[in-house]
N, C-alpha and C. Protein backbone atom coordinates (compact mmCIF):
# COMPACT_ATOMS: atom_id res chain seq x y z
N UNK A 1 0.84 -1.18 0.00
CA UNK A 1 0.00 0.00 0.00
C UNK A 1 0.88 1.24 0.00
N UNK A 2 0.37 2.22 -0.42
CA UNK A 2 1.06 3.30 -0.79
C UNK A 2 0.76 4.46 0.23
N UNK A 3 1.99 5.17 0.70
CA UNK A 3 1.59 5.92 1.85
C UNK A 3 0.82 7.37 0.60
N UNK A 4 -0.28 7.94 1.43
CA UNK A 4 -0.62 9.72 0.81
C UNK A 4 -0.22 10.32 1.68
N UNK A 5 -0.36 11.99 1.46
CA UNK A 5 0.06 12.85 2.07
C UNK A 5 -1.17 13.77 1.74
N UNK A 6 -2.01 14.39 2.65
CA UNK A 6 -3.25 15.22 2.81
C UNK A 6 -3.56 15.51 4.31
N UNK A 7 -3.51 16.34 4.58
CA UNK A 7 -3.40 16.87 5.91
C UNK A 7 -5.11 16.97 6.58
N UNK A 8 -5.30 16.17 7.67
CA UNK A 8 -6.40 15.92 8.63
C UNK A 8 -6.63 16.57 9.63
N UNK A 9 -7.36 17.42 10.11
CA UNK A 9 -7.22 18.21 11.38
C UNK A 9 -8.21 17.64 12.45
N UNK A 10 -8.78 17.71 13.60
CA UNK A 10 -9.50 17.48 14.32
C UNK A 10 -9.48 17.28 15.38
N UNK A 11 -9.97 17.83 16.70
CA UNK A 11 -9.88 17.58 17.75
C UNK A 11 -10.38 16.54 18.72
N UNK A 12 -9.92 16.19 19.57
CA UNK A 12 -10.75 15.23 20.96
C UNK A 12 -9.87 16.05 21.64
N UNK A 13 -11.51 15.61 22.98
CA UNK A 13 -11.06 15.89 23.75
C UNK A 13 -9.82 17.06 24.32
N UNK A 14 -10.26 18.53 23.88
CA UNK A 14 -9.30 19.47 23.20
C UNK A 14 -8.13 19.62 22.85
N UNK A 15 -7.84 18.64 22.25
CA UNK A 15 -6.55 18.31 22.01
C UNK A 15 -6.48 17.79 20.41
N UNK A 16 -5.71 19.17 19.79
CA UNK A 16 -5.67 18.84 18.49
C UNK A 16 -4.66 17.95 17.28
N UNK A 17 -5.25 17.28 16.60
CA UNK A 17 -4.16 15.61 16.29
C UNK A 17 -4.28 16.49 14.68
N UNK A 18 -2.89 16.33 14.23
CA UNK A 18 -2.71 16.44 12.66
C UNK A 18 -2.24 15.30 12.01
N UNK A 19 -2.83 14.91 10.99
CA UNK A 19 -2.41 13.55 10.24
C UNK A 19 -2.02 14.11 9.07
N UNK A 20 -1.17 14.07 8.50
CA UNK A 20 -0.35 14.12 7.58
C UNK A 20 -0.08 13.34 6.50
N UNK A 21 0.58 11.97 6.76
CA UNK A 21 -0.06 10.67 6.41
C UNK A 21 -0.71 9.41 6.52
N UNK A 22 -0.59 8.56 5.46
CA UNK A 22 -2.05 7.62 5.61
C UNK A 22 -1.96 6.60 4.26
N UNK A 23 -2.20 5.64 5.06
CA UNK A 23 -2.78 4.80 3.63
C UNK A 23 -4.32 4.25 3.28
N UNK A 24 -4.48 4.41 2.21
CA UNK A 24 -5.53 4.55 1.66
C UNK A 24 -6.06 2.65 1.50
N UNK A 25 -7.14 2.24 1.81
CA UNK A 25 -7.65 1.10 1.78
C UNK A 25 -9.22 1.21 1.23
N UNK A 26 -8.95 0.54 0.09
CA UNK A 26 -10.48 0.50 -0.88
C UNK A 26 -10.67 -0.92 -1.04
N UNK A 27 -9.74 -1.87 -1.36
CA UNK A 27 -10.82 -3.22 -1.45
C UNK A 27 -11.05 -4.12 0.00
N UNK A 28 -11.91 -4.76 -0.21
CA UNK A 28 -12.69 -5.60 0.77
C UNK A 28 -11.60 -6.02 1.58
N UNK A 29 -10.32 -6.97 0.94
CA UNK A 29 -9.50 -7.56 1.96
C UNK A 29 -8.51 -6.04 3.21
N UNK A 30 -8.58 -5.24 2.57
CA UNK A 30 -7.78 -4.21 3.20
C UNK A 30 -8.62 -3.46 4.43
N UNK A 31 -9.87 -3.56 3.76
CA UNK A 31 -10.92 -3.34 4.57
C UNK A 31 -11.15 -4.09 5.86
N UNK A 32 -11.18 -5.51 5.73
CA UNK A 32 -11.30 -6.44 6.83
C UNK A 32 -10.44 -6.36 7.98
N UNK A 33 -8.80 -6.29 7.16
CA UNK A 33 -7.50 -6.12 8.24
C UNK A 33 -7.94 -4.94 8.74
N UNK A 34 -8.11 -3.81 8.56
CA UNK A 34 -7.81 -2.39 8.96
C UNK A 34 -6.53 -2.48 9.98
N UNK A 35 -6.80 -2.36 11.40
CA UNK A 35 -5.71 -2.37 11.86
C UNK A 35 -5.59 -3.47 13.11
N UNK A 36 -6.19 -4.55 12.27
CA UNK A 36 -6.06 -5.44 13.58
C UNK A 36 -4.95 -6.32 13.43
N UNK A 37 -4.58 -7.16 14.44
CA UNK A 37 -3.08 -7.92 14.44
C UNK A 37 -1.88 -7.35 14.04
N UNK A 38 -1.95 -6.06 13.53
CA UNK A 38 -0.45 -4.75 13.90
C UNK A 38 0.01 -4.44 15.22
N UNK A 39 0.93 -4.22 14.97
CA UNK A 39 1.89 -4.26 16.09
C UNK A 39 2.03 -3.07 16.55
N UNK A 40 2.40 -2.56 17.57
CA UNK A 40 2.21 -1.71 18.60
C UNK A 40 3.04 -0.66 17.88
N UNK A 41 4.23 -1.19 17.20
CA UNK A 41 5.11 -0.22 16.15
C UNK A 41 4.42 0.10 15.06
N UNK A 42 3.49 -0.28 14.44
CA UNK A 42 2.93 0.07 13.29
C UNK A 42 1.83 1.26 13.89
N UNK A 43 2.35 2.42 13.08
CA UNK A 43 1.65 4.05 13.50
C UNK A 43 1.14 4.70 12.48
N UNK A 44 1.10 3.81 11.23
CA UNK A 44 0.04 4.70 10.01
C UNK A 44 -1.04 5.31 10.00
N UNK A 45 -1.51 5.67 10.30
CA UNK A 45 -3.44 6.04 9.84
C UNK A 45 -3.32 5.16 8.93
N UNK A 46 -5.18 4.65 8.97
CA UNK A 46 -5.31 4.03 7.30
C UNK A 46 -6.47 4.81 7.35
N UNK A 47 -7.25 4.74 5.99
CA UNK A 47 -7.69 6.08 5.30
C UNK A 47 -9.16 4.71 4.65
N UNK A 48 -10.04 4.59 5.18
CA UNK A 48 -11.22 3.48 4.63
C UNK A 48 -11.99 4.33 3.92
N UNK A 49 -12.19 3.96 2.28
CA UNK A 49 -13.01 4.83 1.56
C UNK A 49 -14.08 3.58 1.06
N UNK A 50 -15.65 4.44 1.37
CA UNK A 50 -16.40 3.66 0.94
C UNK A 50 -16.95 4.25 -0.75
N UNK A 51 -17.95 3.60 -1.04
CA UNK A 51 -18.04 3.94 -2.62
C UNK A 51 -19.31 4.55 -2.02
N UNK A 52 -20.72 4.55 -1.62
CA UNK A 52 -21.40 5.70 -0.96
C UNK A 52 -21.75 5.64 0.34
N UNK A 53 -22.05 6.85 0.85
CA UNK A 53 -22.56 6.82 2.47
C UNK A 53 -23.20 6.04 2.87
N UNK A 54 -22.95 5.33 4.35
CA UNK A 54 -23.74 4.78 4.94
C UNK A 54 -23.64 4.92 6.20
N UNK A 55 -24.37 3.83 6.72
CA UNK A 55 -23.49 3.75 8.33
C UNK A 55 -23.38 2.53 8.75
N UNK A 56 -21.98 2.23 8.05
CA UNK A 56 -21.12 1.12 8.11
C UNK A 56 -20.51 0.81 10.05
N UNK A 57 -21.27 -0.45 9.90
CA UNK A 57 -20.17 -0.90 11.73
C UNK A 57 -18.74 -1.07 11.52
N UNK A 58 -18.18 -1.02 12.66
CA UNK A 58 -17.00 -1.25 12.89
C UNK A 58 -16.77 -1.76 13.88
N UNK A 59 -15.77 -3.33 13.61
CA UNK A 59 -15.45 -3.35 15.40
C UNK A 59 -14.19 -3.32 15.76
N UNK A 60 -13.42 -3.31 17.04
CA UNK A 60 -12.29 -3.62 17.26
C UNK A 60 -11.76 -4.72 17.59
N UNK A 61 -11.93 -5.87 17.39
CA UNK A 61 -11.23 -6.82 18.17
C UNK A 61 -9.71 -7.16 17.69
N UNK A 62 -9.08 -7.67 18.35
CA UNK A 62 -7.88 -7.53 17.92
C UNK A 62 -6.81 -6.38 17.55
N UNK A 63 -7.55 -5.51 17.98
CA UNK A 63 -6.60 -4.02 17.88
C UNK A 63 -6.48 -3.52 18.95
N UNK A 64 -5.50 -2.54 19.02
CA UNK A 64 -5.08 -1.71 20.28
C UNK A 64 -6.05 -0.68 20.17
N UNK A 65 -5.76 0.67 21.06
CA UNK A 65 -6.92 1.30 21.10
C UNK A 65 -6.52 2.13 19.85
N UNK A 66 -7.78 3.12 19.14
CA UNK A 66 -7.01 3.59 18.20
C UNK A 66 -8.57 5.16 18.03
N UNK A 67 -8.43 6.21 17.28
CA UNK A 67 -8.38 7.01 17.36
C UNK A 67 -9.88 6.99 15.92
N UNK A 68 -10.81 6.97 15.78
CA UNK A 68 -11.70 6.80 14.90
C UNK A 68 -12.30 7.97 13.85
N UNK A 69 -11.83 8.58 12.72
CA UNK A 69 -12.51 10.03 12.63
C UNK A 69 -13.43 9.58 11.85
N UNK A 70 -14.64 10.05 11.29
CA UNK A 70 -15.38 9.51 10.56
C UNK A 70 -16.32 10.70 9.40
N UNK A 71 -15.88 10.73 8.41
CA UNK A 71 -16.10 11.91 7.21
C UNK A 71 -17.35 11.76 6.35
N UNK A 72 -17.30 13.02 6.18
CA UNK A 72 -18.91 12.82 4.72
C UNK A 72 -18.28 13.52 3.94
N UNK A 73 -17.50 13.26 2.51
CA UNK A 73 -17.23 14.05 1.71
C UNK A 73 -15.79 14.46 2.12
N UNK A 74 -15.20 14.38 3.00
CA UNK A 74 -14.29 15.07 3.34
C UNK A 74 -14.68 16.26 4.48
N UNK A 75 -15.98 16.30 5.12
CA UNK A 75 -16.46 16.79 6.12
C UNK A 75 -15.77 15.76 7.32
N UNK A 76 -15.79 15.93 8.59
CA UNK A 76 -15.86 15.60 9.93
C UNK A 76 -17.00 15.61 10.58
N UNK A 77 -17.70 14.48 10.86
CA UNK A 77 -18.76 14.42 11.50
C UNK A 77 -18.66 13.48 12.62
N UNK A 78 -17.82 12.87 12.96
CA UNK A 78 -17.74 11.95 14.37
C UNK A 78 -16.28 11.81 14.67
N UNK A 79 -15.59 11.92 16.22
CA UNK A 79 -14.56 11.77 16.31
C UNK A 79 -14.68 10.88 17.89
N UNK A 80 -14.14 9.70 17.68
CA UNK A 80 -14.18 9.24 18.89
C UNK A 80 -12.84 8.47 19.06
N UNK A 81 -12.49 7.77 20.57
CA UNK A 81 -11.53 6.69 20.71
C UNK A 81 -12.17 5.56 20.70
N UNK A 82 -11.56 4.61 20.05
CA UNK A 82 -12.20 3.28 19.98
C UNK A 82 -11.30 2.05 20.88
N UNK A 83 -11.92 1.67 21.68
CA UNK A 83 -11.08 1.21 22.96
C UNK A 83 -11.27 -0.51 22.20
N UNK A 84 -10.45 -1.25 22.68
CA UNK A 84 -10.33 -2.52 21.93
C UNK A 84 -11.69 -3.66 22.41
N UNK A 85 -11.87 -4.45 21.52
CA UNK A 85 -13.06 -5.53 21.57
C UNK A 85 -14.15 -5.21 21.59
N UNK A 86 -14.84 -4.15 20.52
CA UNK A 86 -15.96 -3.64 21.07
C UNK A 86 -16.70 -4.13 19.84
N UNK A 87 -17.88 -5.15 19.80
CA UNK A 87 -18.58 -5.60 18.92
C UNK A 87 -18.92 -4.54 17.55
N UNK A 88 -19.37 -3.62 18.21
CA UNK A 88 -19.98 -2.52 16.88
C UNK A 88 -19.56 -0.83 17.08
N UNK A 89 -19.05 -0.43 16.20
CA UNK A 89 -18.76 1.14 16.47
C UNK A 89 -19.57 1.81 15.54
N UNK A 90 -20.14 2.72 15.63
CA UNK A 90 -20.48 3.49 14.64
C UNK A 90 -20.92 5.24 14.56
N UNK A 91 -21.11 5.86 13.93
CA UNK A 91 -21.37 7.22 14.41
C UNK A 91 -22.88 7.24 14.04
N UNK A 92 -23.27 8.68 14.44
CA UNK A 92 -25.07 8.74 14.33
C UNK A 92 -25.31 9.14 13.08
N UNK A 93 -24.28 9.45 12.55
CA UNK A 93 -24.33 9.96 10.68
C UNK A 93 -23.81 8.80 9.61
N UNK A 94 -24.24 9.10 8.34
CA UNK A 94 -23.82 8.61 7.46
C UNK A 94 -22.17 8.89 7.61
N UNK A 95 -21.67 7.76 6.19
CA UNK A 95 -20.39 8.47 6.01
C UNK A 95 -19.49 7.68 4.21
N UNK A 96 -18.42 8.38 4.29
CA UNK A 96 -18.37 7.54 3.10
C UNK A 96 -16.80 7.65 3.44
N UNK A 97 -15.95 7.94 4.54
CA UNK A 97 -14.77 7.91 4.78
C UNK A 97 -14.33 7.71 6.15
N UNK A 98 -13.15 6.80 6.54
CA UNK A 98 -13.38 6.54 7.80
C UNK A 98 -11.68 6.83 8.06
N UNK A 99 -10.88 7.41 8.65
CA UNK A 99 -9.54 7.06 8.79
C UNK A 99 -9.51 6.71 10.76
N UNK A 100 -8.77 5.85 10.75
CA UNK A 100 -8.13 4.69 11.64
C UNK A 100 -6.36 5.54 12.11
N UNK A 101 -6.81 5.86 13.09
CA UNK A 101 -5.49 6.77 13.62
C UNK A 101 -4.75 5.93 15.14
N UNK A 102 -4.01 5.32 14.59
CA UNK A 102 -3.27 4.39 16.09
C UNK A 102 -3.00 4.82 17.00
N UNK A 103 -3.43 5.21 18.56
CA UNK A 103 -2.74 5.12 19.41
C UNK A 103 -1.30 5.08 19.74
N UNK A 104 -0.15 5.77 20.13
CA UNK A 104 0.92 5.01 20.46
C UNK A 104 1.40 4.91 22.35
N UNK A 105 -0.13 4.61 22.91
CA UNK A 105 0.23 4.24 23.95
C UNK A 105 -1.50 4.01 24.41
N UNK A 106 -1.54 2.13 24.76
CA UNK A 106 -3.23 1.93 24.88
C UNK A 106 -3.44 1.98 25.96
């Protein structure tokens, strides 16, 4: 996968995170991994693009905790932490972009 470079802004918890880079994941198998069974050293964002809005679940199992933003268009409409093993994540909006921002301490 190929790293991009497009700059992400957004806050939690007032504390503002810039992403810079990211890799981009469009087919199904890239989709499935997202960021589970990576290693505590692996610190990419990945960048989940859907083909139209919805409101796609997400779960964590097998991942550390990790940092969830969730886009319409390239809007920001949900920003949460996603703490590990949690059957279903999702925001109260549609979406058609999801980037996956790692933790580097769970």
């Amino acid at each position: 996968m190929k790293t991009h470079k497009k700059i992400f802004k957004f806050n939690l918890d007032g504390r503002e995170y810039v992403v810079g880079e990211y890799k981009i994941l469009k087919n199904v198998f890239q989709k499935m991994r997202g960021l589970m069974f990576r290693s505590r050293k692996y610190n990419t964002p990945l960048l989940f693009v859907f083909n139209k809005p919805g409101n796609y679940a997400i779960h964590s199992f097998f991942c550390r905790k990790f940092i969830g933003v969730w886009m319409l268009d390239n809007k920001i409409i949900d920003v949460k932490i996603v703490t590990p093993y949690k059957f279903s994540v999702t925001p109260e909006k549609k979406f058609n972009l999801l980037l996956e921002v790692p933790l580097t301490k769970s």
